[in-house]
PDB file of N, CA and C in Angstrom:
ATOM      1  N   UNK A   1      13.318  53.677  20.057  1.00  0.00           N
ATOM      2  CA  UNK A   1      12.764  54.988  20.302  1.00  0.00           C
ATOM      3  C   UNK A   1      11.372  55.105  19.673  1.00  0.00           C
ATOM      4  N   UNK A   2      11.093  54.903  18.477  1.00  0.00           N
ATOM      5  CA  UNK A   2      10.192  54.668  17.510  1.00  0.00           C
ATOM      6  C   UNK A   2       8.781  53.754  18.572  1.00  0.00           C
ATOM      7  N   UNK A   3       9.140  52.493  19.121  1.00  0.00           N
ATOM      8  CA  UNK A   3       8.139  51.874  19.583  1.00  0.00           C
ATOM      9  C   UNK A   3       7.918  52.473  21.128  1.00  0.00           C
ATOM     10  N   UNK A   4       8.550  52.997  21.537  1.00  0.00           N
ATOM     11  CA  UNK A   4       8.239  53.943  22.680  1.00  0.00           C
ATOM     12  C   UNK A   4       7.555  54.969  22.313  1.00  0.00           C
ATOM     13  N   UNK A   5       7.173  55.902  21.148  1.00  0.00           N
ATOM     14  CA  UNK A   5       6.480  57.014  20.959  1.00  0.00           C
ATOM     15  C   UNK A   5       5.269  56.383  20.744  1.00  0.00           C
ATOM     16  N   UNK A   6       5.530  54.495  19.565  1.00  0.00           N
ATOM     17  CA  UNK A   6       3.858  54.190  19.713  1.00  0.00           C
ATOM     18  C   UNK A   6       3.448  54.181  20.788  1.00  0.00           C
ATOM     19  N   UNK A   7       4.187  53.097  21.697  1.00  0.00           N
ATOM     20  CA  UNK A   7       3.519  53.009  23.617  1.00  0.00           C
ATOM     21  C   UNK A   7       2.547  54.049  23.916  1.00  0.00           C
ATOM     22  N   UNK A   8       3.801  55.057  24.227  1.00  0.00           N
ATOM     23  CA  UNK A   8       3.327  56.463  24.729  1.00  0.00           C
ATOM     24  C   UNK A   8       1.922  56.834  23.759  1.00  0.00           C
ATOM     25  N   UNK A   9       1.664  56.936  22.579  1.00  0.00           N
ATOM     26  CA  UNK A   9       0.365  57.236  22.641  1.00  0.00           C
ATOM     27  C   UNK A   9      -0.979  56.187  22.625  1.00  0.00           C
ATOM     28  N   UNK A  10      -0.411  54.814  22.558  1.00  0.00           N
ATOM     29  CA  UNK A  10      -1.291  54.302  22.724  1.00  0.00           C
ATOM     30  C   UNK A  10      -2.100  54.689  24.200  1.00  0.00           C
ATOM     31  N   UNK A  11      -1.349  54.345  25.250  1.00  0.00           N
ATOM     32  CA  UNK A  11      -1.888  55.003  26.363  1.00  0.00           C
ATOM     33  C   UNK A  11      -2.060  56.508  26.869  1.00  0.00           C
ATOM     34  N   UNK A  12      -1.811  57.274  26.154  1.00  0.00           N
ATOM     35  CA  UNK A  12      -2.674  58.590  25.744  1.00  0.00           C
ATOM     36  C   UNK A  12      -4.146  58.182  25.131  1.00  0.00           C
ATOM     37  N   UNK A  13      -3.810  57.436  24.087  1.00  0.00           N
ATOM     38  CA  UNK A  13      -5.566  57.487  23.789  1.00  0.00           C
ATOM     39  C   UNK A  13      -6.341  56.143  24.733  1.00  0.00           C
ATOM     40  N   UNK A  14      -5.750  55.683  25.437  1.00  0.00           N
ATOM     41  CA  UNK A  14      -6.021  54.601  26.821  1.00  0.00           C
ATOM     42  C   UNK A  14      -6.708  55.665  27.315  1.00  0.00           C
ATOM     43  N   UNK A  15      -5.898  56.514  28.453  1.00  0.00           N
ATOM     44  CA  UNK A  15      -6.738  57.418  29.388  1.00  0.00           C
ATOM     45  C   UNK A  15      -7.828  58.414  29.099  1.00  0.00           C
ATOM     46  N   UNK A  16      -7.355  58.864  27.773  1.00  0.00           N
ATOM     47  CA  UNK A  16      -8.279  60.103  27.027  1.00  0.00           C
ATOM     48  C   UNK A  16     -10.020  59.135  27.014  1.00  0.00           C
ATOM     49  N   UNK A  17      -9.741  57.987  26.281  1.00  0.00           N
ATOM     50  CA  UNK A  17     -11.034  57.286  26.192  1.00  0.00           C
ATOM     51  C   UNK A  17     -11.534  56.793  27.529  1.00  0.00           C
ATOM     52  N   UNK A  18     -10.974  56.536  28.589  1.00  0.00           N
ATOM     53  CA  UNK A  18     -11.359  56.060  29.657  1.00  0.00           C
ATOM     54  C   UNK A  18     -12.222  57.084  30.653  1.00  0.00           C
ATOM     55  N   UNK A  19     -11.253  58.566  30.178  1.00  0.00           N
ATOM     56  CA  UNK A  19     -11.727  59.738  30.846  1.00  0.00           C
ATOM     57  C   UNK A  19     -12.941  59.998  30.401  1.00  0.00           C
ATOM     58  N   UNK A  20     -12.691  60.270  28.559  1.00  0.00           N
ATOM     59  CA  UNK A  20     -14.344  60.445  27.797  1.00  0.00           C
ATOM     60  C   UNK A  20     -15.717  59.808  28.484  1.00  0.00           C
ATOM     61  N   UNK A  21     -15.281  58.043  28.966  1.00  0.00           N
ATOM     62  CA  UNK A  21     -16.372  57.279  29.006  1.00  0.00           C
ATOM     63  C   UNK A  21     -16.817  57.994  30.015  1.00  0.00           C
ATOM     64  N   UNK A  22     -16.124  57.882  31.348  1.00  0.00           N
ATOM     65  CA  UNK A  22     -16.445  58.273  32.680  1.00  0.00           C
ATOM     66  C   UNK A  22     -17.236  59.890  32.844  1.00  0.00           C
ATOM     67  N   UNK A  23     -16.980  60.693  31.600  1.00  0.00           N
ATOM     68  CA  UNK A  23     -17.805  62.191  31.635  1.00  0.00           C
ATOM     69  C   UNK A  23     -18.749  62.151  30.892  1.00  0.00           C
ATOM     70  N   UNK A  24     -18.942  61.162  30.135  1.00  0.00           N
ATOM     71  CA  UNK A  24     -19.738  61.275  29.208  1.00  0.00           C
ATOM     72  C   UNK A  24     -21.008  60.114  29.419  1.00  0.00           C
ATOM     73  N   UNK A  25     -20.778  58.947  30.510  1.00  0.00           N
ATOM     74  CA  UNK A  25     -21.395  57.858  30.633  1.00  0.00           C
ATOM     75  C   UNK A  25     -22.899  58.139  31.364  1.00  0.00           C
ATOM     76  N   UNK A  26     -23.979  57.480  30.325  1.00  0.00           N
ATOM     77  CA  UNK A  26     -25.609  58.062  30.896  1.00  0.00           C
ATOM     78  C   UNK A  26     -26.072  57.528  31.940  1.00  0.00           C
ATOM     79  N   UNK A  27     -25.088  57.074  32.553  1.00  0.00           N
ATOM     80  CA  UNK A  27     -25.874  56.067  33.526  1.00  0.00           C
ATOM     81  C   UNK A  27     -25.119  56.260  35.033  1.00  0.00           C
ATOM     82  N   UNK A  28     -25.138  55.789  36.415  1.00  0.00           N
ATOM     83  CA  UNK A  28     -24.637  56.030  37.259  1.00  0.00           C
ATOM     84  C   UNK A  28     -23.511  55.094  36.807  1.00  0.00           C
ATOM     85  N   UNK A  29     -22.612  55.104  38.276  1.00  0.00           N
ATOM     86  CA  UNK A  29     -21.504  53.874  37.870  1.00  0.00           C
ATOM     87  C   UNK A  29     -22.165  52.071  38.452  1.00  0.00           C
ATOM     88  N   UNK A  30     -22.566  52.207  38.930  1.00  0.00           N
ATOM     89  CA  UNK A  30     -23.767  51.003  39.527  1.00  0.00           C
ATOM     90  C   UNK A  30     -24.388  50.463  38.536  1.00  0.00           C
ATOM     91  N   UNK A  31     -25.080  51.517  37.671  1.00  0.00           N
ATOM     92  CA  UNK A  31     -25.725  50.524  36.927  1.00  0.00           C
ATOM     93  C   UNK A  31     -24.676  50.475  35.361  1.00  0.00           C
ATOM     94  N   UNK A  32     -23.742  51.434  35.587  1.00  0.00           N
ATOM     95  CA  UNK A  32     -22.991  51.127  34.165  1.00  0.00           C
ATOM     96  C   UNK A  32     -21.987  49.703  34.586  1.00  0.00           C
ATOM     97  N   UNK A  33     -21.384  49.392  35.388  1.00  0.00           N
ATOM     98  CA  UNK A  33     -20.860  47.884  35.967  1.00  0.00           C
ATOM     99  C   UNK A  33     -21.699  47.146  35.810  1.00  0.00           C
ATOM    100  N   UNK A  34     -23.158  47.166  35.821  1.00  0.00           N
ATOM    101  CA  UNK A  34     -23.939  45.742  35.945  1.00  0.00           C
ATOM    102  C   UNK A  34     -24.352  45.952  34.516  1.00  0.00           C
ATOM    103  N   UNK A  35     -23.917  47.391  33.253  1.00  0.00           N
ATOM    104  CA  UNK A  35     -24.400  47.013  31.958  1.00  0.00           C
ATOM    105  C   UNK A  35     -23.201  46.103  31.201  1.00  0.00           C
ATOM    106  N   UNK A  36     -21.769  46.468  31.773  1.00  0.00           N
ATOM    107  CA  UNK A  36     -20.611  46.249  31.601  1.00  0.00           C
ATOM    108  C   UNK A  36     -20.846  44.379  31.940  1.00  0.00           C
ATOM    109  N   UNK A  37     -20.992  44.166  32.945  1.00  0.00           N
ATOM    110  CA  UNK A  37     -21.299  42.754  33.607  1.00  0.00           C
ATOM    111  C   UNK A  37     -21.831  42.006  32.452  1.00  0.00           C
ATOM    112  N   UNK A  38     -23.391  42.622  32.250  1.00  0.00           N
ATOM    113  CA  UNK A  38     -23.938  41.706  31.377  1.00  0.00           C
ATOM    114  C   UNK A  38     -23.516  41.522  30.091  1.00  0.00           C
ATOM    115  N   UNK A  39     -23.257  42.303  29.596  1.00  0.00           N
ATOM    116  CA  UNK A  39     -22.785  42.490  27.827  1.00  0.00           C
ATOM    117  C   UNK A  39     -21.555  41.285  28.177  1.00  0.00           C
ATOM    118  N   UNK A  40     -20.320  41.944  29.041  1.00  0.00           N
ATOM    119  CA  UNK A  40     -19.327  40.487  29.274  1.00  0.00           C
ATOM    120  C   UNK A  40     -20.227  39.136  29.535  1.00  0.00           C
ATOM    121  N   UNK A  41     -21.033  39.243  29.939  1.00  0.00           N
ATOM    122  CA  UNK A  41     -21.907  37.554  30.058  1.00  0.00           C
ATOM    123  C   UNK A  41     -22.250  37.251  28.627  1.00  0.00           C
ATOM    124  N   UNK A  42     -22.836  38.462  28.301  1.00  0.00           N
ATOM    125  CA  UNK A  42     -23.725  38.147  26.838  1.00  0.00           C
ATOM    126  C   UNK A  42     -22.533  37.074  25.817  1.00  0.00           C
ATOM    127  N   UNK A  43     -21.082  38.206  26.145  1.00  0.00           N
ATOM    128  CA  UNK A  43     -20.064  37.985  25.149  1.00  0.00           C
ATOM    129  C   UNK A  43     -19.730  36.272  25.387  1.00  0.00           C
ATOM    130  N   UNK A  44     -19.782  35.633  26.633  1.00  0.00           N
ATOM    131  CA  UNK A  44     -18.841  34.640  26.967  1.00  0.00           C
ATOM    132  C   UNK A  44     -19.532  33.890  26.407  1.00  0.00           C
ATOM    133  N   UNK A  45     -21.268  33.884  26.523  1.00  0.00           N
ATOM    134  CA  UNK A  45     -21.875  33.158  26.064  1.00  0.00           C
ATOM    135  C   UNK A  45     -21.669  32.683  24.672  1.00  0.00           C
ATOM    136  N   UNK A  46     -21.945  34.154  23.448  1.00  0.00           N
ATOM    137  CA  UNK A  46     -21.640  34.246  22.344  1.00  0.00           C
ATOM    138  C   UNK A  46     -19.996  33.123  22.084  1.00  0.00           C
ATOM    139  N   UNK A  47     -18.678  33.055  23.003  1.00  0.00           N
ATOM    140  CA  UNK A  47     -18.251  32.864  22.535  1.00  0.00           C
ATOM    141  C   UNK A  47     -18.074  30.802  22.965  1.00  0.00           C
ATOM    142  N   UNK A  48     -19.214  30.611  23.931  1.00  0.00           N
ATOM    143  CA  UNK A  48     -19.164  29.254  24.035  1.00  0.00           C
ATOM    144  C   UNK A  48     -19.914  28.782  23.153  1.00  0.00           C
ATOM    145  N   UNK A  49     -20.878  29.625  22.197  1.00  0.00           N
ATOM    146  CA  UNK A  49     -22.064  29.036  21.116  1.00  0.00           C
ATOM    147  C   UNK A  49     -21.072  28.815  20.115  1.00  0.00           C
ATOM    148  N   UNK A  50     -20.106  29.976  19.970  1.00  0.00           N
ATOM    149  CA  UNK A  50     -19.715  29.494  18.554  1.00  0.00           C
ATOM    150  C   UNK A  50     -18.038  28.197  18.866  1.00  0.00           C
ATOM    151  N   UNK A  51     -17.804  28.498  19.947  1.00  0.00           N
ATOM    152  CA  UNK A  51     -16.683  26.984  20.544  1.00  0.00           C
ATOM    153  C   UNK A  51     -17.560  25.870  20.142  1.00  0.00           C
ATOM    154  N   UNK A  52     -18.812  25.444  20.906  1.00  0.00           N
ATOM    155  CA  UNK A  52     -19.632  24.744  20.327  1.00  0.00           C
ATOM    156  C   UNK A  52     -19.763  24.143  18.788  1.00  0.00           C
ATOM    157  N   UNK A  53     -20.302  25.239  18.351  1.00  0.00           N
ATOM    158  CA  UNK A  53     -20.829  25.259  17.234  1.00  0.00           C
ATOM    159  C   UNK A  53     -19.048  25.030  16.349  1.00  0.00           C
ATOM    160  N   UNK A  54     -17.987  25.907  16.307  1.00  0.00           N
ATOM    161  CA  UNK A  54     -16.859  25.182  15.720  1.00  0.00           C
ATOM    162  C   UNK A  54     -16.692  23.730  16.022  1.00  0.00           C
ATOM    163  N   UNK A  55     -16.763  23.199  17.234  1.00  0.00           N
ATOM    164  CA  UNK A  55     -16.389  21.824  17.729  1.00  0.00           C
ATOM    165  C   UNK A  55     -17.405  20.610  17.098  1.00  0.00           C
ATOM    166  N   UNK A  56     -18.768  21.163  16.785  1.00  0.00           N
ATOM    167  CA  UNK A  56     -19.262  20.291  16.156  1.00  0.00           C
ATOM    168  C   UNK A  56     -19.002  20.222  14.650  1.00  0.00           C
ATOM    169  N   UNK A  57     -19.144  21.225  13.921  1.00  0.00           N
ATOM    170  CA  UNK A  57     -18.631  21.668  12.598  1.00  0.00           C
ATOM    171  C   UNK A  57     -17.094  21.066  12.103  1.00  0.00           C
ATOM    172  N   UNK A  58     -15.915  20.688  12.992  1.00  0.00           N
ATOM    173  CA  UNK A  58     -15.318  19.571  13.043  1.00  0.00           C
ATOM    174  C   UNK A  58     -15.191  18.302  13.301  1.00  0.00           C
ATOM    175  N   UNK A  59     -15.909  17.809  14.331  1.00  0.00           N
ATOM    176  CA  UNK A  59     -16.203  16.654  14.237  1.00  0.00           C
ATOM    177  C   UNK A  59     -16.941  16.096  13.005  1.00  0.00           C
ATOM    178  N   UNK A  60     -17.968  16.705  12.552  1.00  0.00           N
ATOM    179  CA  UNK A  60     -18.794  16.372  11.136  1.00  0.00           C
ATOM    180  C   UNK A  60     -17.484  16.444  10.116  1.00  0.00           C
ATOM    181  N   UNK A  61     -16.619  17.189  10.008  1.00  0.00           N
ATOM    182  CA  UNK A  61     -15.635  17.264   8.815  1.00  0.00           C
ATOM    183  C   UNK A  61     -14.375  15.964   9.015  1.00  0.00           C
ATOM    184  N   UNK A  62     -14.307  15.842  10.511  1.00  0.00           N
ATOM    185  CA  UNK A  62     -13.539  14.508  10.659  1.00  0.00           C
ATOM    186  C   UNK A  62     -14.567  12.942  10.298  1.00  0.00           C
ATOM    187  N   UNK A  63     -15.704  13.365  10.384  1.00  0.00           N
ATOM    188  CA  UNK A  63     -16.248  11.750   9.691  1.00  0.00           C
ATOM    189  C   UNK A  63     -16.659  11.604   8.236  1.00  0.00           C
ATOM    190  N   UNK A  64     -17.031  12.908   7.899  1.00  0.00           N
ATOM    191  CA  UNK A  64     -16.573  12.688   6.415  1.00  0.00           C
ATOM    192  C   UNK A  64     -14.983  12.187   5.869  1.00  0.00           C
ATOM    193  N   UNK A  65     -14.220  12.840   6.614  1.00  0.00           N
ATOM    194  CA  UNK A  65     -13.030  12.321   5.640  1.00  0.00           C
ATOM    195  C   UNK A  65     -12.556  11.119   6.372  1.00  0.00           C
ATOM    196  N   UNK A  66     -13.165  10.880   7.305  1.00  0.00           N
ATOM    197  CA  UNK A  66     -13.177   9.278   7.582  1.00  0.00           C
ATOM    198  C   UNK A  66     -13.919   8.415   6.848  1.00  0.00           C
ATOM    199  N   UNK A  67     -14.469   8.646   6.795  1.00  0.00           N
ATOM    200  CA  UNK A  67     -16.075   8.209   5.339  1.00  0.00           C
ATOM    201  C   UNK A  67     -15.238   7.965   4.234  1.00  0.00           C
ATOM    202  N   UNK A  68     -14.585   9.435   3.699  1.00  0.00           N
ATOM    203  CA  UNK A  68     -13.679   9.203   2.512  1.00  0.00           C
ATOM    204  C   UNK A  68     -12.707   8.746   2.195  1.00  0.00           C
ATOM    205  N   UNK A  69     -11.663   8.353   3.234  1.00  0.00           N
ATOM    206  CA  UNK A  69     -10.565   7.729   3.291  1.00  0.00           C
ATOM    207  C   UNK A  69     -10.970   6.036   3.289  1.00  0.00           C
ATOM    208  N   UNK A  70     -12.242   5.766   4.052  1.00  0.00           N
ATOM    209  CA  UNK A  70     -12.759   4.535   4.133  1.00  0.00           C
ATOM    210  C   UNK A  70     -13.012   3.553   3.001  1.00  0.00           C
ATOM    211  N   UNK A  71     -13.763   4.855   1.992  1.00  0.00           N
ATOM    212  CA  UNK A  71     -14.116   4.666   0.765  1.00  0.00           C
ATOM    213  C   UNK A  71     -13.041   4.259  -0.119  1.00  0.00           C
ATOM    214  N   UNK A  72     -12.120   5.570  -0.047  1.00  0.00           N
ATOM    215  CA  UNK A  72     -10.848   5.187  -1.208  1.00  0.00           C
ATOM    216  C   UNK A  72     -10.155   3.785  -0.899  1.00  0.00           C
ATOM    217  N   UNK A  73     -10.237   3.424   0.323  1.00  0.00           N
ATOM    218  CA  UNK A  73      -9.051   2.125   0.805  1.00  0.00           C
ATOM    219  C   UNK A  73     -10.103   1.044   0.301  1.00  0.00           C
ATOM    220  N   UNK A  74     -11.557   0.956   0.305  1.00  0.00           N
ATOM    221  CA  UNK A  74     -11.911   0.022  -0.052  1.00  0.00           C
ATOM    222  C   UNK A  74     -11.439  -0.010  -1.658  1.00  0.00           C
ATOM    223  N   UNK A  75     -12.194   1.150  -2.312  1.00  0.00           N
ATOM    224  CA  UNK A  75     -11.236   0.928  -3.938  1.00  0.00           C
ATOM    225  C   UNK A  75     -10.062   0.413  -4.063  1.00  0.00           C
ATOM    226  N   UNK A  76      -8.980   0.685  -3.921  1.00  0.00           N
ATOM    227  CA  UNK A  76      -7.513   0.170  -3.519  1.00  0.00           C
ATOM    228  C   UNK A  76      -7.480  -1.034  -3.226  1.00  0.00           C
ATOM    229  N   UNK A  77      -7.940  -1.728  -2.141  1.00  0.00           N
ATOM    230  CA  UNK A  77      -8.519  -3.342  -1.599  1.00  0.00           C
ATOM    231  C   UNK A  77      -8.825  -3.989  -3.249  1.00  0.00           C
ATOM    232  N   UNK A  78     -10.095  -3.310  -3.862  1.00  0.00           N
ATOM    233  CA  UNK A  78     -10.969  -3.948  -4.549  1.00  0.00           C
ATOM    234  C   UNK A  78      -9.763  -4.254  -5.858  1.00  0.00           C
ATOM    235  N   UNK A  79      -9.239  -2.612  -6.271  1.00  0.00           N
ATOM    236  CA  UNK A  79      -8.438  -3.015  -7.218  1.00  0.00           C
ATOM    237  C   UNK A  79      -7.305  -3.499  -7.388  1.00  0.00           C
ATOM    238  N   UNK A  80      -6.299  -3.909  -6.121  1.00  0.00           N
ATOM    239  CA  UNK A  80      -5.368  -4.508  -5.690  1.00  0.00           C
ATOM    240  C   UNK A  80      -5.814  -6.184  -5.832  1.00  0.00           C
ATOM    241  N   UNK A  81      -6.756  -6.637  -5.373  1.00  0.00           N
ATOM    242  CA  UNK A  81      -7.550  -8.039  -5.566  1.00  0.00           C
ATOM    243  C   UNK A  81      -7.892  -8.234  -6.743  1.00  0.00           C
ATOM    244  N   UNK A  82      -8.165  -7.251  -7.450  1.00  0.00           N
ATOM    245  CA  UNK A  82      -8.600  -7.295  -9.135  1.00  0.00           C
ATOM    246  C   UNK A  82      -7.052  -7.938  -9.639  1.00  0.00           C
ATOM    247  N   UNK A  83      -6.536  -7.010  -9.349  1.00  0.00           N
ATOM    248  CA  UNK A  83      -5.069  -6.950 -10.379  1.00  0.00           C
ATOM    249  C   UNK A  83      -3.883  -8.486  -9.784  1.00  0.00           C
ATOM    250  N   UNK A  84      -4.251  -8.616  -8.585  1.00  0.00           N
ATOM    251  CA  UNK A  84      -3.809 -10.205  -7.996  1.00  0.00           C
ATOM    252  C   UNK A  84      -4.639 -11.370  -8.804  1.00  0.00           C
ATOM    253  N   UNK A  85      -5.649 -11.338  -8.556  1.00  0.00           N
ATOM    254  CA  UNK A  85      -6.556 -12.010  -9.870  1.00  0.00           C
ATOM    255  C   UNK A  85      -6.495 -12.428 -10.950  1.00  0.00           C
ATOM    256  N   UNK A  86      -5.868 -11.135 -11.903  1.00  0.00           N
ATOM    257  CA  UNK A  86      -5.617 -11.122 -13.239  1.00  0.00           C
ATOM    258  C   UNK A  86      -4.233 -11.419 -13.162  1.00  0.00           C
ATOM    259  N   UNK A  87      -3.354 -11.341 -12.554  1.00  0.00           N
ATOM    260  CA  UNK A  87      -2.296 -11.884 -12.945  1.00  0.00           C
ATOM    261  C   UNK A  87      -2.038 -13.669 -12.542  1.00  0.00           C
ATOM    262  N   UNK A  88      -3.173 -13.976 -11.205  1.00  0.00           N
ATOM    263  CA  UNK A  88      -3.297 -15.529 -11.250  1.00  0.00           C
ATOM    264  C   UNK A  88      -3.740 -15.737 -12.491  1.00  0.00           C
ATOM    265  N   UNK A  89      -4.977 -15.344 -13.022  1.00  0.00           N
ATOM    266  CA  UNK A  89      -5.144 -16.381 -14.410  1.00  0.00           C
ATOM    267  C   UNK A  89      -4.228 -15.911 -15.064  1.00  0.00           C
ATOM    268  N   UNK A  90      -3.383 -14.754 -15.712  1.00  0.00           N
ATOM    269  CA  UNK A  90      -2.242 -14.877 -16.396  1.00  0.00           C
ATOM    270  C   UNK A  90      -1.144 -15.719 -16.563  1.00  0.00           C
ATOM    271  N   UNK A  91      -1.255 -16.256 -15.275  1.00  0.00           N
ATOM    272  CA  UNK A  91       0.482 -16.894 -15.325  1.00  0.00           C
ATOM    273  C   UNK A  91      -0.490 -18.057 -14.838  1.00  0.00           C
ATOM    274  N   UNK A  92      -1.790 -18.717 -14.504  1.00  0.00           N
ATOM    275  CA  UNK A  92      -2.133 -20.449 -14.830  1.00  0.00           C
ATOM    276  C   UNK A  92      -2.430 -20.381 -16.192  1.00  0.00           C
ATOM    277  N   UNK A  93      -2.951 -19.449 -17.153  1.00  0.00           N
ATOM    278  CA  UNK A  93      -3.112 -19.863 -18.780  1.00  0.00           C
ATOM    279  C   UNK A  93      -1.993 -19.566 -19.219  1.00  0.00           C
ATOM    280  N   UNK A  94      -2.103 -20.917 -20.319  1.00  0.00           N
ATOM    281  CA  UNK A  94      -0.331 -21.244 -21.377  1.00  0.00           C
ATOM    282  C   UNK A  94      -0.391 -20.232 -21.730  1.00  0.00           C
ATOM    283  N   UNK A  95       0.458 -19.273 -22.539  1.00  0.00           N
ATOM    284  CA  UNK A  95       0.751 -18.754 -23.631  1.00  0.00           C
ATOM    285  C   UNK A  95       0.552 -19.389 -24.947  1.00  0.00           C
ATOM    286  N   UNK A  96      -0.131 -19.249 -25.876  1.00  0.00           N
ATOM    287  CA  UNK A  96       0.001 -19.732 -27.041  1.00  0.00           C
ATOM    288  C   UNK A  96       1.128 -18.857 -27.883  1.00  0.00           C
ATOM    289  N   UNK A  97       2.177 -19.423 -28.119  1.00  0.00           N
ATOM    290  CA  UNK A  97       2.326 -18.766 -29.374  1.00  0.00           C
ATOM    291  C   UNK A  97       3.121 -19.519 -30.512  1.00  0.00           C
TER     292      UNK A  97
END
């Protein structure tokens, strides 16, 4: 019952604003559709600059941490070969004791 009274006024203030625009709008309806038109162009645009602009802004964050993952595995390599190393000369030198 509750989300039916929201409904109901959401589309009360649907028509009320739709009515407002239409009595209140400075322009004919001709040229308010072709202001409507463009602003929607303006918008699509706006929202392929920033698709863009996100899509590159990830790719740059995927080669850094490709960069960085690259980096750490070489450490790991280096100190894995270190520590194979040190335990060959460990176990070819005698023990003295």
């Amino acid at each position: 019952m509750e989300d039916d009274s929201k409904l109901s006024y959401f589309f009360l203030g649907l028509g009320l604003g739709v009515a407002a625009g239409v009595l209140f709008a400075p322009k004919s309806g001709v040229e308010t559709r072709e202001y409507l038109r463009s602003r929607a162009e303006e918008g699509t645009d706006y929202v392929k600059r920033r698709a863009e602009d996100l899509r590159d802004s990830a790719a740059d964050a995927i080669d850094r941490s490709k960069d960085t993952i690259r980096r750490h595995k070489d450490n790991l390599s280096a100190a894995v070969d270190a520590g194979k190393q040190a335990y060959r000369e460990a176990v070819k030198t005698p023990q003295a004791e």
